[in-house]
C-alpha atoms as a PDB file:
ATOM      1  CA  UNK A   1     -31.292  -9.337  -4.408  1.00  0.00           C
ATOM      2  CA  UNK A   2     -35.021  -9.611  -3.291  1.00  0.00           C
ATOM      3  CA  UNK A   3     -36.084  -6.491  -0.922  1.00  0.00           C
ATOM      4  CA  UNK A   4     -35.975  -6.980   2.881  1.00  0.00           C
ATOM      5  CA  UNK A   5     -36.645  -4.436   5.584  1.00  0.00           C
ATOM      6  CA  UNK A   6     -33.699  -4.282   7.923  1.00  0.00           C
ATOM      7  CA  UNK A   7     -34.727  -2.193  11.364  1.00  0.00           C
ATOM      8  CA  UNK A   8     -31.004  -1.258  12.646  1.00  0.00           C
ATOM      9  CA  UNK A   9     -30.912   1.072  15.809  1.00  0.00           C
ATOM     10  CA  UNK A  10     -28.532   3.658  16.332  1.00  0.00           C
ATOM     11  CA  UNK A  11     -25.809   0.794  18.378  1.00  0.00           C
ATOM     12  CA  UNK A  12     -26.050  -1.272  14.795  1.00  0.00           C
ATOM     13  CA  UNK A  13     -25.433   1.441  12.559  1.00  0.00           C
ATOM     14  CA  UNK A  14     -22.540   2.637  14.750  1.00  0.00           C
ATOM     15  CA  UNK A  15     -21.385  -0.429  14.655  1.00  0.00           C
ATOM     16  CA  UNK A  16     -21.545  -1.689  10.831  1.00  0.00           C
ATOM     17  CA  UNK A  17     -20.441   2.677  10.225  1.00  0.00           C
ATOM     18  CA  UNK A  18     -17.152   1.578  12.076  1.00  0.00           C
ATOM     19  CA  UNK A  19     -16.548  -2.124  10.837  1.00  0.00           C
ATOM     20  CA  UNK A  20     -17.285  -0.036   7.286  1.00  0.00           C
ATOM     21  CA  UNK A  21     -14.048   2.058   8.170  1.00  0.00           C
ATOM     22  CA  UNK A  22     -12.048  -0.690   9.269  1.00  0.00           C
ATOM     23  CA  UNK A  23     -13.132  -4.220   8.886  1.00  0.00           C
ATOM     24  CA  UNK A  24     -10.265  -5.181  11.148  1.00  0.00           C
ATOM     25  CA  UNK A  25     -11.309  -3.249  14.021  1.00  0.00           C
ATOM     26  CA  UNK A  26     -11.665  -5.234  16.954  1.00  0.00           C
ATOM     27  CA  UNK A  27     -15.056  -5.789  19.211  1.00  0.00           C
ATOM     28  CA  UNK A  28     -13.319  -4.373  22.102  1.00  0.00           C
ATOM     29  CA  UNK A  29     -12.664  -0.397  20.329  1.00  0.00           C
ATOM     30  CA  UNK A  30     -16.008  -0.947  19.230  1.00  0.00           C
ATOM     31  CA  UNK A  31     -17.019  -1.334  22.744  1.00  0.00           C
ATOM     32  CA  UNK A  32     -14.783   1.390  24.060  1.00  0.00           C
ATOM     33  CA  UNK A  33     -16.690   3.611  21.026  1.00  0.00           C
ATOM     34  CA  UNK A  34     -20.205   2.618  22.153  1.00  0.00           C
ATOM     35  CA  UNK A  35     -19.475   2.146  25.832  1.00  0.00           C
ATOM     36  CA  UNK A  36     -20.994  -1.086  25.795  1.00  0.00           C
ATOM     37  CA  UNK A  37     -19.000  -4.413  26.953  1.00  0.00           C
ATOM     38  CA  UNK A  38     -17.253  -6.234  24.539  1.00  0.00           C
ATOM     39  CA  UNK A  39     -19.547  -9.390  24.686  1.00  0.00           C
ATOM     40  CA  UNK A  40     -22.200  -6.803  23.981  1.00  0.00           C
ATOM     41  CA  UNK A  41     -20.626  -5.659  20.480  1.00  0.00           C
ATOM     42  CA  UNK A  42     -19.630  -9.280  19.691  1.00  0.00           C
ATOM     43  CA  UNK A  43     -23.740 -10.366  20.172  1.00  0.00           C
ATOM     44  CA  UNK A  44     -24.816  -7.565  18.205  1.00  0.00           C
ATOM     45  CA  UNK A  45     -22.430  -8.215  15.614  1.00  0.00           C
ATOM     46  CA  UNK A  46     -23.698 -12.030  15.051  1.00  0.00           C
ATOM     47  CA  UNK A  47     -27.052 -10.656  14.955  1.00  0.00           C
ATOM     48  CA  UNK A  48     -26.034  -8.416  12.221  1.00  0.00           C
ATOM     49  CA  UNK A  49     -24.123 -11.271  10.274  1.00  0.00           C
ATOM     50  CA  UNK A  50     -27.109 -13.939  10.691  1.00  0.00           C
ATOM     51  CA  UNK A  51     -29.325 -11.037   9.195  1.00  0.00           C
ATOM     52  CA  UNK A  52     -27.525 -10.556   6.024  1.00  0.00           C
ATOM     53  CA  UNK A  53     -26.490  -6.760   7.387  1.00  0.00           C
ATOM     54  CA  UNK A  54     -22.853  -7.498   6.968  1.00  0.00           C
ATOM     55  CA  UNK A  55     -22.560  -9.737   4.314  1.00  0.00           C
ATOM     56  CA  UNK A  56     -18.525 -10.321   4.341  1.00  0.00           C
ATOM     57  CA  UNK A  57     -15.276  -9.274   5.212  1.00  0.00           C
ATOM     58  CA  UNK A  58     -12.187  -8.353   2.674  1.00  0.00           C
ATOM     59  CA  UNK A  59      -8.986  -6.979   1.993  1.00  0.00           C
ATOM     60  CA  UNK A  60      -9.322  -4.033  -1.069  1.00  0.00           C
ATOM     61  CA  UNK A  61      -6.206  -5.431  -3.470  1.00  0.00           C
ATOM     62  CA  UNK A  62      -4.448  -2.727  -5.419  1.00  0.00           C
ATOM     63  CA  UNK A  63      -5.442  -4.038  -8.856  1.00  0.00           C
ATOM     64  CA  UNK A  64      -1.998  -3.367 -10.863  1.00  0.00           C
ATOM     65  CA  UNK A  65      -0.352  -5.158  -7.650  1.00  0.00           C
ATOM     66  CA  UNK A  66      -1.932  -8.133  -9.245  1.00  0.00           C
ATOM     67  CA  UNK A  67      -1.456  -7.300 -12.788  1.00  0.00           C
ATOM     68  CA  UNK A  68      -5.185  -6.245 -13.548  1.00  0.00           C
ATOM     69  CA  UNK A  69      -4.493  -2.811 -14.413  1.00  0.00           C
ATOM     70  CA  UNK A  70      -7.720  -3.178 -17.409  1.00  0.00           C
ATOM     71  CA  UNK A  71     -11.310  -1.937 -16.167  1.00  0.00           C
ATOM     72  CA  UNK A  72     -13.800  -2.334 -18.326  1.00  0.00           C
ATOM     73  CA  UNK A  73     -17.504  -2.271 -18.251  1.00  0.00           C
ATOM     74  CA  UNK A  74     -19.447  -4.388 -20.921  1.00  0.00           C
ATOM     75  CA  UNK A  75     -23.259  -3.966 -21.841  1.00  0.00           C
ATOM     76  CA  UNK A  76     -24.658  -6.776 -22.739  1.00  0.00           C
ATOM     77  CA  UNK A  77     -27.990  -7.909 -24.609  1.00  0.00           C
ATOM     78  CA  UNK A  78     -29.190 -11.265 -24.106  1.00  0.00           C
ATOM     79  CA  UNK A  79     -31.514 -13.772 -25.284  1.00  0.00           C
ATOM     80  CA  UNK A  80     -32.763 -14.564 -21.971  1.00  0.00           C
ATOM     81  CA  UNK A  81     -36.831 -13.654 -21.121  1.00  0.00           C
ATOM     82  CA  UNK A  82     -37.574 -11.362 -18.330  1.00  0.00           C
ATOM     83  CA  UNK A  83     -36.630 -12.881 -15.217  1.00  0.00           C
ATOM     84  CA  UNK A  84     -34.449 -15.571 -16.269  1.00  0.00           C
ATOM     85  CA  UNK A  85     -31.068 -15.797 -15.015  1.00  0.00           C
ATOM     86  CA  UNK A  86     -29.096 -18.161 -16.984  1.00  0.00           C
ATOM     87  CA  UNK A  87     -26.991 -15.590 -18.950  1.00  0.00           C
ATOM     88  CA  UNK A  88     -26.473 -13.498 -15.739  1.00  0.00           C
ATOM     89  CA  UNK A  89     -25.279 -16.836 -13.750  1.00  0.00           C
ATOM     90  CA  UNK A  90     -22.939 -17.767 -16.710  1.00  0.00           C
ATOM     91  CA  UNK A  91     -21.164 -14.337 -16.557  1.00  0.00           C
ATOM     92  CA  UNK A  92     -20.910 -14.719 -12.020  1.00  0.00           C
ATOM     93  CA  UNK A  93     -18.633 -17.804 -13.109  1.00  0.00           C
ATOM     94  CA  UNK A  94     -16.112 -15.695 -15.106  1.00  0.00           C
ATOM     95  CA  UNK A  95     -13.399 -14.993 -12.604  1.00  0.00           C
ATOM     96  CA  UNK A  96     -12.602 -11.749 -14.120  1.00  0.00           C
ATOM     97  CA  UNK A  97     -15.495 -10.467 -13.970  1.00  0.00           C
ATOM     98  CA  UNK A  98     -15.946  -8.774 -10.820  1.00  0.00           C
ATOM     99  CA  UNK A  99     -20.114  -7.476 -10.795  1.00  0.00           C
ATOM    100  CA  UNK A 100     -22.753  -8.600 -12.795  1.00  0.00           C
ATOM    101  CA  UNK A 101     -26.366  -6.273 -12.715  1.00  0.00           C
ATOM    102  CA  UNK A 102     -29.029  -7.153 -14.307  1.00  0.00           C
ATOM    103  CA  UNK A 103     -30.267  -3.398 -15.570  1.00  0.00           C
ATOM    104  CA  UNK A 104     -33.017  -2.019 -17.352  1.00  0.00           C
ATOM    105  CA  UNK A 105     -33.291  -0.780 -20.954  1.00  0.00           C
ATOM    106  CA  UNK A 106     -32.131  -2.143 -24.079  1.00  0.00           C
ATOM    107  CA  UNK A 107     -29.145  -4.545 -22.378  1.00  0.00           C
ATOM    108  CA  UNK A 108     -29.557  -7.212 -20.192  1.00  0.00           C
ATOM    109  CA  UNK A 109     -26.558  -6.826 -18.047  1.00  0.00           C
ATOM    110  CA  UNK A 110     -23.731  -4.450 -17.089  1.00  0.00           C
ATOM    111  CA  UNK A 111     -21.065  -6.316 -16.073  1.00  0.00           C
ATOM    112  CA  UNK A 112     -17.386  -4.962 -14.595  1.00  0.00           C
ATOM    113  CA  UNK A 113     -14.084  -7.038 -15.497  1.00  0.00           C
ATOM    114  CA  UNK A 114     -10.637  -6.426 -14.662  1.00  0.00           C
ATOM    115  CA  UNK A 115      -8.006  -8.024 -16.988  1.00  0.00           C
ATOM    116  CA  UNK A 116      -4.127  -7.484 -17.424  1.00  0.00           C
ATOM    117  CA  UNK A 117      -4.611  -5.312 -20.751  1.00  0.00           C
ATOM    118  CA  UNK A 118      -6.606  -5.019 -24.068  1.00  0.00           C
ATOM    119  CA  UNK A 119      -5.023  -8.563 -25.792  1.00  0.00           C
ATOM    120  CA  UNK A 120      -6.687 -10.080 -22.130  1.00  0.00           C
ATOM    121  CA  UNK A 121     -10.014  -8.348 -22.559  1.00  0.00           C
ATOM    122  CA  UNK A 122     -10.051  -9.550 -26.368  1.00  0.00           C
ATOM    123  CA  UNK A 123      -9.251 -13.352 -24.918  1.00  0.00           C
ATOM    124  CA  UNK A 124     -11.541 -13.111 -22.615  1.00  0.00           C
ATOM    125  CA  UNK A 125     -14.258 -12.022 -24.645  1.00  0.00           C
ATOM    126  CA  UNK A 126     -13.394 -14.753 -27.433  1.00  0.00           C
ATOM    127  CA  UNK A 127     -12.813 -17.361 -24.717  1.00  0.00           C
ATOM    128  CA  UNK A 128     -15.310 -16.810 -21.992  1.00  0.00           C
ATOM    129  CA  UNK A 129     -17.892 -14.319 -23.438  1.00  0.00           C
ATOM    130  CA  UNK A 130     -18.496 -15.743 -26.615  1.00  0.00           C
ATOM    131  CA  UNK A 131     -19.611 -19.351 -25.176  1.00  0.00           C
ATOM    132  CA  UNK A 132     -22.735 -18.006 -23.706  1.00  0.00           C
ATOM    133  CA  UNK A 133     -25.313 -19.119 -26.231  1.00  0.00           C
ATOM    134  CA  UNK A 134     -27.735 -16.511 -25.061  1.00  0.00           C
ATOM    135  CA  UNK A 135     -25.360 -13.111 -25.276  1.00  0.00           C
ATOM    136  CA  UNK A 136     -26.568 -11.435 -28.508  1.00  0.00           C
ATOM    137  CA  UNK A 137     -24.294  -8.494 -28.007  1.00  0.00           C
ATOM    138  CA  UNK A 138     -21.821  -6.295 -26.392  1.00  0.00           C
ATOM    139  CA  UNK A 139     -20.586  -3.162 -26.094  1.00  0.00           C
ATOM    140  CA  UNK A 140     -17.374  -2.029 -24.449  1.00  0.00           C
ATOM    141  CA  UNK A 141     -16.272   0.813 -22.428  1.00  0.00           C
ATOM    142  CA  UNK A 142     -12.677   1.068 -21.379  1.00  0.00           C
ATOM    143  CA  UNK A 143     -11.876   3.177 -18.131  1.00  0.00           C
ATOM    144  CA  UNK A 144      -9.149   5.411 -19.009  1.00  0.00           C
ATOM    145  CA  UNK A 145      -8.976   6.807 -15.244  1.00  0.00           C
ATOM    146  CA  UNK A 146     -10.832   5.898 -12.131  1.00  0.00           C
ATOM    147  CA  UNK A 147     -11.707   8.983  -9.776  1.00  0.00           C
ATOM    148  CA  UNK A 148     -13.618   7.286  -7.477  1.00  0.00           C
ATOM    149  CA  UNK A 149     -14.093   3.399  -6.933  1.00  0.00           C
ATOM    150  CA  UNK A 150     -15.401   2.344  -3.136  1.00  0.00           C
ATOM    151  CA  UNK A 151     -17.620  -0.288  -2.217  1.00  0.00           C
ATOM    152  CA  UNK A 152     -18.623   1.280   1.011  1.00  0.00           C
ATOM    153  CA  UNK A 153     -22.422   2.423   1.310  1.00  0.00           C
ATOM    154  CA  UNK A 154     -23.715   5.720   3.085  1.00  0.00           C
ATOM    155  CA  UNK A 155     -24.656   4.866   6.742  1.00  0.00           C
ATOM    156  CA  UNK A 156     -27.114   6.763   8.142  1.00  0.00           C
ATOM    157  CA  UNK A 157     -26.016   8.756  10.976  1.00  0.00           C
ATOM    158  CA  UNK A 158     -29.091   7.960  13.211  1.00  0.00           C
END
């Protein structure tokens, strides 16, 4: 993700700090919030979707709902020069793979992947992984618990 300077005024940040809460919420109760018109919100919140500020909208799953009670995170050292992102792009197209960072140090990549157990991680590392031609190694660390998972970043309070 290349660096781009964002300026978001107090209405924007109010308004991405609420659709943060509750994607669902409707322009209108943002309106009534800000005490702007509702036509007002639903402008500003275009604006913010044309500028890349809010990049989607989702529904957080209950992983063992869906029989992906597994998280893992995998280092992984690669082939791949500095600034190449063949390896990274191969490991986006897993579907159980969730995030993919390219990170500094001795590894290439961190990547997070959800599977039904250990026998799925082990297929999926035979099956999936292991096709990469540039993936020299991997190391493994199983989540035992998860205290805190959220996606949501810290809003300013401007």
């Amino acid at each position: 993700m290349s660096e781009t300077t964002y300026t978001l005024d107090h209405v924007d940040l109010t308004i991405i700090r609420l659709m943060q809460e509750n994607a669902r919420i409707n322009n209108a109760d943002i309106a009534r919030e800000l005490g702007m018109a509702p036509s007002a919100v639903l402008e500003r919140v275009k604006k913010l979707e044309q500028k890349q500020v809010i990049l989607q909208y989702n529904a957080k799953i209950n992983p063992a709902a869906v029989n992906q009670k597994l998280l893992s995170f995998i280092f992984i050292k690669a082939a791949d020069g500095i600034g190449c992102a063949t390896t990274g792009q191969a490991l986006a197209a897993i579907p159980e793979v969730q995030e993919v960072h390219d990170i500094a140090g001795d590894d290439g990549y961190l990547v997070k992947v959800r599977t039904a157990d250990a026998s799925a991680l082990v297929e999926l590392m035979r099956n999936s992984f292991a096709k990469i031609p540039n993936i020299i190694s991997t190391r493994t660390t199983i989540v035992l618990e998860t205290v805190k998972e959220q996606q949501q970043v810290l809003i300013p309070q401007n």
